[in-house]
C-alpha atoms as a PDB file:
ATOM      1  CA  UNK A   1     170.202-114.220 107.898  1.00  0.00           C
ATOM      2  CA  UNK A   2     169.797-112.475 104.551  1.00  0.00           C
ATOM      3  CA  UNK A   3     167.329-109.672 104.322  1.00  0.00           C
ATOM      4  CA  UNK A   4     164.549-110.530 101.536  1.00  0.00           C
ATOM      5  CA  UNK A   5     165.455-109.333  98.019  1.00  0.00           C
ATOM      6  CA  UNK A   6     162.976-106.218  96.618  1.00  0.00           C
ATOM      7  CA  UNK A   7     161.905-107.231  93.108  1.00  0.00           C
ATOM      8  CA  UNK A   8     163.041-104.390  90.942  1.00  0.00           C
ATOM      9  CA  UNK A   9     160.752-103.165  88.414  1.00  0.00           C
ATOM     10  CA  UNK A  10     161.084-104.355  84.756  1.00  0.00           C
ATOM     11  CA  UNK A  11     162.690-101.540  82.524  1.00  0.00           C
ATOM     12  CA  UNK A  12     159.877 -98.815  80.663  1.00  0.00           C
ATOM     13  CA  UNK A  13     160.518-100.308  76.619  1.00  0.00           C
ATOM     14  CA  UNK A  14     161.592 -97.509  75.321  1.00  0.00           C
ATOM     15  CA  UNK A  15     160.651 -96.272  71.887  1.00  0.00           C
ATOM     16  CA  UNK A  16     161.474 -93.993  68.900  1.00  0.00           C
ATOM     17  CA  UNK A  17     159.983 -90.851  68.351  1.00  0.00           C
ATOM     18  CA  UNK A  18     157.252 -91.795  65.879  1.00  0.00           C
ATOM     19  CA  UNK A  19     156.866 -95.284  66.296  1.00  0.00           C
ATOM     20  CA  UNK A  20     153.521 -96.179  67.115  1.00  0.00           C
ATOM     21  CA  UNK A  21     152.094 -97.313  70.670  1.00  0.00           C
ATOM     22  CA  UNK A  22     151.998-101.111  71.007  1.00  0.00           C
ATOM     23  CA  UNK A  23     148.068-101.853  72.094  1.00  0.00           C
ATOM     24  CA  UNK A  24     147.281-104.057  74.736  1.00  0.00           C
ATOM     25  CA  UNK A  25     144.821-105.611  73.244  1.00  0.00           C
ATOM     26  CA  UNK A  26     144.610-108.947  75.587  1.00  0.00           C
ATOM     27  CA  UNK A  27     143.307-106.288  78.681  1.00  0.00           C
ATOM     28  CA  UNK A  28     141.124-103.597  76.638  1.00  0.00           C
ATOM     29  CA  UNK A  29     137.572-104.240  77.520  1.00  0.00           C
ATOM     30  CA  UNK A  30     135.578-106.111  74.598  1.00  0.00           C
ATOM     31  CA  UNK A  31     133.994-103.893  72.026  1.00  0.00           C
ATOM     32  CA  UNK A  32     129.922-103.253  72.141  1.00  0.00           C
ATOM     33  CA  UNK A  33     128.123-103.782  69.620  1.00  0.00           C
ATOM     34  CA  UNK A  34     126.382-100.996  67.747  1.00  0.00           C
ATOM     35  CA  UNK A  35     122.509-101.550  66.863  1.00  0.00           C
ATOM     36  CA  UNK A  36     121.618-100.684  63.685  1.00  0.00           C
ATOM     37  CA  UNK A  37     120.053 -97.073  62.976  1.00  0.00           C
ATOM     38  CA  UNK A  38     116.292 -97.320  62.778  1.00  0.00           C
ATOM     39  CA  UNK A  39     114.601 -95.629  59.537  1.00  0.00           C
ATOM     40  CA  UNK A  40     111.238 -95.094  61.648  1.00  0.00           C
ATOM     41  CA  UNK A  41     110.808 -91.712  63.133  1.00  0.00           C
ATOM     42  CA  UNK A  42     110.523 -91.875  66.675  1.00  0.00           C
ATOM     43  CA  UNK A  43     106.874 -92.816  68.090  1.00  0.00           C
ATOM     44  CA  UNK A  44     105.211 -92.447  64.578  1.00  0.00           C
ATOM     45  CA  UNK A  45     105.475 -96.479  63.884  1.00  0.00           C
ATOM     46  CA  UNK A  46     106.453 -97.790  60.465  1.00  0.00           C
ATOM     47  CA  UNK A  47     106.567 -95.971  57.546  1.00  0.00           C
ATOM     48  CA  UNK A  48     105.166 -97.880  54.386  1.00  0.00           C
ATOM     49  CA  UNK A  49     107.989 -98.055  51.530  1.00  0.00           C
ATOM     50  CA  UNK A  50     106.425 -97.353  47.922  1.00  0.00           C
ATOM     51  CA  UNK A  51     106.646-100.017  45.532  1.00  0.00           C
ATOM     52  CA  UNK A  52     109.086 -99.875  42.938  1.00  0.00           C
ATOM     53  CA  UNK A  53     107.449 -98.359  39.538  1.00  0.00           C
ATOM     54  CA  UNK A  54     104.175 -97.249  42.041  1.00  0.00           C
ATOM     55  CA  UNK A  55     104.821 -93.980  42.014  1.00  0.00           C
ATOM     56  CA  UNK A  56     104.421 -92.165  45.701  1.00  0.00           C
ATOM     57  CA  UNK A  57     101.574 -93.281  47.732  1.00  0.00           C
ATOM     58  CA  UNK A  58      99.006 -91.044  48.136  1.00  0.00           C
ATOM     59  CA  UNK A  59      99.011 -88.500  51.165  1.00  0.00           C
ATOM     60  CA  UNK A  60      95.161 -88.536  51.685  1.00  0.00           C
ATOM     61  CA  UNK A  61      92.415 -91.288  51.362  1.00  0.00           C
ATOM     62  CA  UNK A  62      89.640 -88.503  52.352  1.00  0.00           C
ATOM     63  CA  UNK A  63      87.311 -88.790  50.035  1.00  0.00           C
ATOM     64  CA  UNK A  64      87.197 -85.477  47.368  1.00  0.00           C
ATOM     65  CA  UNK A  65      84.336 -83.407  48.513  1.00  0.00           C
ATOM     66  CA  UNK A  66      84.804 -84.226  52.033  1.00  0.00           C
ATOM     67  CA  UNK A  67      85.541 -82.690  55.476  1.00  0.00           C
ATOM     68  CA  UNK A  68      89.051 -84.406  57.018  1.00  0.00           C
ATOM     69  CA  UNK A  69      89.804 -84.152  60.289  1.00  0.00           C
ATOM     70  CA  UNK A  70      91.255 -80.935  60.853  1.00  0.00           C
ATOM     71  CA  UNK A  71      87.992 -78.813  59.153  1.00  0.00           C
ATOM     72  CA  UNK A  72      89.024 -78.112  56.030  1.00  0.00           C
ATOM     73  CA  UNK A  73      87.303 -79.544  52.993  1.00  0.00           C
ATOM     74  CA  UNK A  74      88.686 -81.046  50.092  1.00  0.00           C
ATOM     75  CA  UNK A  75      88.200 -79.372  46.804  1.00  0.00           C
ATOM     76  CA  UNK A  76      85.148 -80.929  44.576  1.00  0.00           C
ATOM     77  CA  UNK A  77      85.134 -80.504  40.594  1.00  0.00           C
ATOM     78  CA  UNK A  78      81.396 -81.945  41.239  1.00  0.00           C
ATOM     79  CA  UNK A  79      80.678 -79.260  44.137  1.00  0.00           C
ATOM     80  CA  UNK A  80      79.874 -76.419  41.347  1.00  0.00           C
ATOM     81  CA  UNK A  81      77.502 -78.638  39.598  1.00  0.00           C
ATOM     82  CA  UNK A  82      75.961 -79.862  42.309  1.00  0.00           C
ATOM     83  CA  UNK A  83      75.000 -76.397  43.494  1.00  0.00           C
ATOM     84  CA  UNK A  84      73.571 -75.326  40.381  1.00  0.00           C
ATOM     85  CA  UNK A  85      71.533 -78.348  40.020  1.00  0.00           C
ATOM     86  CA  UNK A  86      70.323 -77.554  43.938  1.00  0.00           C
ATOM     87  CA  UNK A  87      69.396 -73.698  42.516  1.00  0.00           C
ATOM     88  CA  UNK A  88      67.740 -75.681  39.485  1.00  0.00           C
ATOM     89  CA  UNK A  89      63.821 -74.906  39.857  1.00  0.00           C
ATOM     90  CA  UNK A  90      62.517 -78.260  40.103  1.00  0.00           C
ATOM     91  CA  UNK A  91      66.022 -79.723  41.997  1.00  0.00           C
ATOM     92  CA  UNK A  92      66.534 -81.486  38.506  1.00  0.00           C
ATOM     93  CA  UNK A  93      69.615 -80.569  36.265  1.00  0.00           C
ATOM     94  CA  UNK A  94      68.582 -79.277  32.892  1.00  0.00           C
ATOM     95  CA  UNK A  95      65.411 -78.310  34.076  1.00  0.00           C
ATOM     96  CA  UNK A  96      66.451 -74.557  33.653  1.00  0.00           C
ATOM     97  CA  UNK A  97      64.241 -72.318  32.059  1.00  0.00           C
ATOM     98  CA  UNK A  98      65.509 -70.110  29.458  1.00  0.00           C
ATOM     99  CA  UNK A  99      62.661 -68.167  27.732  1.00  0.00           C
ATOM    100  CA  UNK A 100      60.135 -65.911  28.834  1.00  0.00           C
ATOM    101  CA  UNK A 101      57.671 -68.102  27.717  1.00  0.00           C
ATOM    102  CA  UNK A 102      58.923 -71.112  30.227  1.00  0.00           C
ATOM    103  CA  UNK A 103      60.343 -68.661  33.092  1.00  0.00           C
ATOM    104  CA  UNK A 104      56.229 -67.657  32.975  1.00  0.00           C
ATOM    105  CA  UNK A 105      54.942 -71.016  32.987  1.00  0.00           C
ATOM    106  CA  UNK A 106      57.571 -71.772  36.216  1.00  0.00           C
ATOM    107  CA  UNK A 107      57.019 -68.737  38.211  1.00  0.00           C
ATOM    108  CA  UNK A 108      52.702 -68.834  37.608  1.00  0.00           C
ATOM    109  CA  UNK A 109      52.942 -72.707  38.656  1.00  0.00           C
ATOM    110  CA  UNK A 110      55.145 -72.704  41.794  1.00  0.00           C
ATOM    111  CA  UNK A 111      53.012 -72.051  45.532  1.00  0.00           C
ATOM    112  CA  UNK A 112      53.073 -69.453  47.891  1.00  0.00           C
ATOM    113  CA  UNK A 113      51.256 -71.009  50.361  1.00  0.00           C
ATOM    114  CA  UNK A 114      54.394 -70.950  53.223  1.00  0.00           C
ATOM    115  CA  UNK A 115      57.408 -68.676  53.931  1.00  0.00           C
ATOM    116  CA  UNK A 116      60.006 -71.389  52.696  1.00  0.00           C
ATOM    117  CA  UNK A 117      57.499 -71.397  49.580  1.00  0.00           C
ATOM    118  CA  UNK A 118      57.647 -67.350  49.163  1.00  0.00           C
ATOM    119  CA  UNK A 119      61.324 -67.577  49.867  1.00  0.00           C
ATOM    120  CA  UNK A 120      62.245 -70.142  47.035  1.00  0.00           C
ATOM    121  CA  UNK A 121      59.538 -67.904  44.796  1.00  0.00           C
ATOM    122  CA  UNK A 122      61.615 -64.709  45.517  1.00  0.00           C
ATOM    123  CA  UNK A 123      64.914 -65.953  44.463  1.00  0.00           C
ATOM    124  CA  UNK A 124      63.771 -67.609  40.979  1.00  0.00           C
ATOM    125  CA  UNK A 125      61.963 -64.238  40.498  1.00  0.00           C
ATOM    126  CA  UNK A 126      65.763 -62.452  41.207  1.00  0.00           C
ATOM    127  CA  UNK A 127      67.360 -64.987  39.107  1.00  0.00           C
ATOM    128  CA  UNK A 128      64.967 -64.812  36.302  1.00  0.00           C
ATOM    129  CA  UNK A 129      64.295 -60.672  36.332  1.00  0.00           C
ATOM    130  CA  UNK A 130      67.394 -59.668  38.300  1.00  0.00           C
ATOM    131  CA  UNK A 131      67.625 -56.269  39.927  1.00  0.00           C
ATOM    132  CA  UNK A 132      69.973 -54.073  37.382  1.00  0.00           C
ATOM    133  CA  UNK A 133      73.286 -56.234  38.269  1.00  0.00           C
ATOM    134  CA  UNK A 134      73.344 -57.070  34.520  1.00  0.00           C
ATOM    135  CA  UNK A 135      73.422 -61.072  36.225  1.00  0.00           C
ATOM    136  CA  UNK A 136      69.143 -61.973  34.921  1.00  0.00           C
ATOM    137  CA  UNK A 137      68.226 -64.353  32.970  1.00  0.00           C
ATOM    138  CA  UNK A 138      65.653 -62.223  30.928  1.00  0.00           C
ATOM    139  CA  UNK A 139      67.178 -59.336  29.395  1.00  0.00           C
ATOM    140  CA  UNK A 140      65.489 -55.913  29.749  1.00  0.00           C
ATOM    141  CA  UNK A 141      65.956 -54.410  26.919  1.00  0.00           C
ATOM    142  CA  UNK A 142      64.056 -57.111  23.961  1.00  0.00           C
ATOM    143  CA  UNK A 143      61.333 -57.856  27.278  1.00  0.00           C
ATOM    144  CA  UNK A 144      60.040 -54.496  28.350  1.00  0.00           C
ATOM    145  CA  UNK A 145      57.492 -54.684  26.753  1.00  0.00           C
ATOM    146  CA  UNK A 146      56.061 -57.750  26.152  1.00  0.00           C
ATOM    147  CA  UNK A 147      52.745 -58.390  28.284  1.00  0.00           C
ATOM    148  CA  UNK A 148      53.481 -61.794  30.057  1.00  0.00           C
ATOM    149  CA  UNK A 149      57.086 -60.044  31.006  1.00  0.00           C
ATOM    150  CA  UNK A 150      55.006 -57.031  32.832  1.00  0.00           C
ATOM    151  CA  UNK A 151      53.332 -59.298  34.276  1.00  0.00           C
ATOM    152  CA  UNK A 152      55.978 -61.440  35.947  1.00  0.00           C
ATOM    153  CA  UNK A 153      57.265 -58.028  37.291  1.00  0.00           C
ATOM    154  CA  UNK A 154      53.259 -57.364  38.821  1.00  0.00           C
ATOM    155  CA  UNK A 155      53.493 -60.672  40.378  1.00  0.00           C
ATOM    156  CA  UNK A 156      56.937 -60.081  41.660  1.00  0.00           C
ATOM    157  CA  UNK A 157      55.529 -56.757  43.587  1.00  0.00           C
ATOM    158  CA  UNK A 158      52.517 -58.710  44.621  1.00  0.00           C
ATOM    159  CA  UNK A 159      54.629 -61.134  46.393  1.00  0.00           C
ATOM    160  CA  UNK A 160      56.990 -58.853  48.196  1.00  0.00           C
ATOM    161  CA  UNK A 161      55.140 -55.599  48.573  1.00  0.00           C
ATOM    162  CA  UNK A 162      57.931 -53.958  51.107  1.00  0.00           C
ATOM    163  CA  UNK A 163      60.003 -54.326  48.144  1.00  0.00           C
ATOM    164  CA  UNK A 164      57.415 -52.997  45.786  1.00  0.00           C
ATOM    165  CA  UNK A 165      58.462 -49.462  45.624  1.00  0.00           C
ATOM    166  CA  UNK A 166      62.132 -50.065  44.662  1.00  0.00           C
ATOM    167  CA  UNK A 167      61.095 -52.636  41.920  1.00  0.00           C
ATOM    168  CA  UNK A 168      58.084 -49.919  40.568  1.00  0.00           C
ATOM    169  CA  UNK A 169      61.546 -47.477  40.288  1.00  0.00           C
ATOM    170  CA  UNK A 170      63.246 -50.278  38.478  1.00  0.00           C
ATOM    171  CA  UNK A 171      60.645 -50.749  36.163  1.00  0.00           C
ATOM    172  CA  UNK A 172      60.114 -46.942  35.816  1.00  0.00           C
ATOM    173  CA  UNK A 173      64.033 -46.510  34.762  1.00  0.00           C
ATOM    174  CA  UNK A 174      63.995 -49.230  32.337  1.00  0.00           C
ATOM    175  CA  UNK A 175      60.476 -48.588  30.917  1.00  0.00           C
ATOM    176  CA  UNK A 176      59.343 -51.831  31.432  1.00  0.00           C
ATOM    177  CA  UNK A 177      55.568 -51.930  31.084  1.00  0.00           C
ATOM    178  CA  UNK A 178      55.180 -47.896  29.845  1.00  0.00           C
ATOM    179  CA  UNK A 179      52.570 -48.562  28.016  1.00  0.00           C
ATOM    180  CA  UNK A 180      50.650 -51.208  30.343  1.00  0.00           C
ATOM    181  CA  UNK A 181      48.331 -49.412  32.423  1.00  0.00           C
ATOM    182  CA  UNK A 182      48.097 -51.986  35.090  1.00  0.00           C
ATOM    183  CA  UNK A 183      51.504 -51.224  36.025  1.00  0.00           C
ATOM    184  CA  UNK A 184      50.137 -47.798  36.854  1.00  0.00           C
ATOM    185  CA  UNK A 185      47.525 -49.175  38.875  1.00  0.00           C
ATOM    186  CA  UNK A 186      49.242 -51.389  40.928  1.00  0.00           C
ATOM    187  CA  UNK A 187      51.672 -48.609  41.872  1.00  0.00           C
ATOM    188  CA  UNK A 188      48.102 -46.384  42.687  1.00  0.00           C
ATOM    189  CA  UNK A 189      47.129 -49.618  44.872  1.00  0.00           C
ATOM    190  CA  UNK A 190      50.326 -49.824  47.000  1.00  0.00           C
ATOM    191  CA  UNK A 191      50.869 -45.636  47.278  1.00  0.00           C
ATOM    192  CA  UNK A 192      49.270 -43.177  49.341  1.00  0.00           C
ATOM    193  CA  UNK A 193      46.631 -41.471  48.309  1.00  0.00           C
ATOM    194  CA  UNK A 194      48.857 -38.721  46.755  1.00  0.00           C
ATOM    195  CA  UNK A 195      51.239 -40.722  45.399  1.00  0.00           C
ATOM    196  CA  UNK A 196      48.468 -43.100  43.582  1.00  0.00           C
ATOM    197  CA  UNK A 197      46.805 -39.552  42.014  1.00  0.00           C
ATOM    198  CA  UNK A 198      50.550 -38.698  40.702  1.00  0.00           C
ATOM    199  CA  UNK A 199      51.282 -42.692  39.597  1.00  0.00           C
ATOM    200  CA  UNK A 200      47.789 -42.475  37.980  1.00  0.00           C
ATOM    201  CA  UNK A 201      48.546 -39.136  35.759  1.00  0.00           C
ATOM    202  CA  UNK A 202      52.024 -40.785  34.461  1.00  0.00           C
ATOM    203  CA  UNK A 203      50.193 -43.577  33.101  1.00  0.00           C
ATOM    204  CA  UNK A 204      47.255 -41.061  31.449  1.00  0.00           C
ATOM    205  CA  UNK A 205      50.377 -38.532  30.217  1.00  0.00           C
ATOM    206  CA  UNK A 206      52.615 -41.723  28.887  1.00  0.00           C
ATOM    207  CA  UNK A 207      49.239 -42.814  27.224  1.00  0.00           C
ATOM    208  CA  UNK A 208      48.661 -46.215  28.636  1.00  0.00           C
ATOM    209  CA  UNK A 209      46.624 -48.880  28.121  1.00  0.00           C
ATOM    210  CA  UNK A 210      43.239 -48.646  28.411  1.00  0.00           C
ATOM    211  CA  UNK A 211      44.088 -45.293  28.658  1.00  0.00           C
ATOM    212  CA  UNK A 212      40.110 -44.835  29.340  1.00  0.00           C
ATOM    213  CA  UNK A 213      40.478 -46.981  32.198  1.00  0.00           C
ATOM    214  CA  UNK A 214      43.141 -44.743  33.777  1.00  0.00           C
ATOM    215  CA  UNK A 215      41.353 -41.433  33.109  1.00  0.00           C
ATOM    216  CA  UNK A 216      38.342 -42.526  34.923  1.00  0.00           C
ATOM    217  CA  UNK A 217      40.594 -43.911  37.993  1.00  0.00           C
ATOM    218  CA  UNK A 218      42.307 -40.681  38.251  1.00  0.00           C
ATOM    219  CA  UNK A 219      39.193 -38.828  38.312  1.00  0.00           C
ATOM    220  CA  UNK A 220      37.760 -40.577  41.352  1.00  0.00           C
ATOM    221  CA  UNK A 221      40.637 -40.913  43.012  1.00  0.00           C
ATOM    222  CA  UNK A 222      41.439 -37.130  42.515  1.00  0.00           C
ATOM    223  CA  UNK A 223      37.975 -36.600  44.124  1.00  0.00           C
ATOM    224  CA  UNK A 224      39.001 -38.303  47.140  1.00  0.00           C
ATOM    225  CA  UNK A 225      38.281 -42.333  46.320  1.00  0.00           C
ATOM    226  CA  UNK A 226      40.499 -44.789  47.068  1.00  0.00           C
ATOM    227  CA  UNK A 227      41.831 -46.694  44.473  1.00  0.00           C
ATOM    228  CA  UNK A 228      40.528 -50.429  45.631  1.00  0.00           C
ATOM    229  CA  UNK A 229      37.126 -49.521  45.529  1.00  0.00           C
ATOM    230  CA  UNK A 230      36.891 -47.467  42.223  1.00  0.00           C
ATOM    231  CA  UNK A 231      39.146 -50.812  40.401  1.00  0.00           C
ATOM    232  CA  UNK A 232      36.674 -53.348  41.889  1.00  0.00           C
ATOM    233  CA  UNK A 233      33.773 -51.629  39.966  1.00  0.00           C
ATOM    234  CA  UNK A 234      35.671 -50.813  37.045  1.00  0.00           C
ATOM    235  CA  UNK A 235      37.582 -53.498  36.474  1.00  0.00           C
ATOM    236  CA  UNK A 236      35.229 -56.076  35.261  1.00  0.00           C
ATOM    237  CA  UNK A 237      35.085 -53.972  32.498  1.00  0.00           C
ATOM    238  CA  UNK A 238      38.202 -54.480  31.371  1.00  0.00           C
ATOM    239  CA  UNK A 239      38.889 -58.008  31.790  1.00  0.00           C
ATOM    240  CA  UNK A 240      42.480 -57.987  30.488  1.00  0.00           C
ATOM    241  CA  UNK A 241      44.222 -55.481  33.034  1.00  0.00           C
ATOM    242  CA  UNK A 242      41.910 -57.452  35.540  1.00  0.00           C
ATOM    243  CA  UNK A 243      43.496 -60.874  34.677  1.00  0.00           C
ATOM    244  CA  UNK A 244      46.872 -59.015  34.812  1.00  0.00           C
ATOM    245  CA  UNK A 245      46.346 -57.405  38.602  1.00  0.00           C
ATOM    246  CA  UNK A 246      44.894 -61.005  39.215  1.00  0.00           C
ATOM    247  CA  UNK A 247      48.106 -62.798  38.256  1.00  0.00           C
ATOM    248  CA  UNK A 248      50.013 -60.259  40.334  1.00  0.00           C
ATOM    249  CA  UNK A 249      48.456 -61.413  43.645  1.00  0.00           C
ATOM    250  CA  UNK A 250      49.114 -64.629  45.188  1.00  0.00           C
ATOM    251  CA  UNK A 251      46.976 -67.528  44.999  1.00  0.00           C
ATOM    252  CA  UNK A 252      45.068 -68.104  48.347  1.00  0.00           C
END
């Protein structure tokens, strides 16, 4: 019986240094196909293209003026305007005062009757008089002394009295109302009795207005008056300086 033949192996093809590797390309595994690379960043959804000729599409529709969603605020060419209109007596732009003459019909018209109404009152006086920062409305120097200028000053005191000494040394350094000799009484009326005797001899050495008025007041008080009583019997002799210490003290 003959023993069953062993195939033999089919001969390695041999080839040429350099010659290129024949590919099987009937067994290779068939080729996946590659999806396309998405333009969207991941999880932020679709990104809207700008129109040809459009320009680039703008980054923010938050209004200008207001607050987006992180807390800051948008800048506002209308914010400054708007502000000064709010500081605007009246809440009315162009309603500004500019001379003495209308700052004095303003400030005499406006109430007192609550704190918010006091407040408001305060800082039209600081805009309108200022406080030496150069920054008023009414300058010092051609005002000083013009009578319904004093007088804006007395009212001023009258409405914030703690404050009444520092404005008194304002007026004193400037000169405003030297010659008005209510200025010297108010000061008398909101000092100590010492102090009113010494504010009461400035006015009588500086030659104030009435001066009379001031010698007699510094007479009494020197003899031990007080200064309230002696001006409510003199006073309605002098009706002027009264109506000037009346303006300076708010309306009930």
């Amino acid at each position: 019986m003959t023993p069953p033949m062993t195939p033999i192996a089919a001969p390695r093809a041999s080839r040429t240094r350099g010659q290129p590797v024949e590919v099987d390309k009937e067994n290779m595994p068939p080729a996946s196909k590659q999806l396309p690379a998405s333009s969207t960043p991941i999880g932020k959804g679709a990104v809207p293209s700008t129109p040809a000729g459009k320009g680039t599409p703008a980054l923010s529709s938050t209004p200008q003026g207001a607050e987006r969603g992180d807390g800051i605020s948008t800048p506002n060419p209308q914010s400054r305007r708007q502000r000064a209109a709010a500081a605007t007596p009246g809440g009315t732009t162009g309603a500004a005062p500019k001379s003495l003459e209308e700052w004095s019909e303003l400030l005499i018209s406006l109430p007192t009757a609550t704190a918010t109404d006091c407040a408001r009152l305060e800082r039209l006086y600081e805009r309108a008089l200022g406080s030496g920062g150069g920054n008023e409305e009414l300058e010092v120097g051609e005002n000083k002394d013009k009578e319904s200028y004093v007088a804006l000053w007395l009212r001023r005191i009258m409405l914030d009295p703690d404050e009444g000494t520092s404005y008194t040394k304002f007026m004193a350094k400037w000169h405003i109302g030297r010659k008005v000799g209510a200025v010297y009484i108010l000061r008398a009326m909101l000092s100590p009795p010492d102090k009113a005797i010494k504010a009461l001899r400035e006015g009588v050495d500086q030659a104030a207005q009435p001066l009379k008025l001031l010698q007699d007041l510094h007479t009494r008080v020197t003899a031990g008056e007080k200064v309230k009583s002696v001006c409510a019997e003199l006073l309605p002799s002098y009706p002027a300086v009264a109506t000037l210490l009346g303006a300076s003290e708010p309306p009930p």
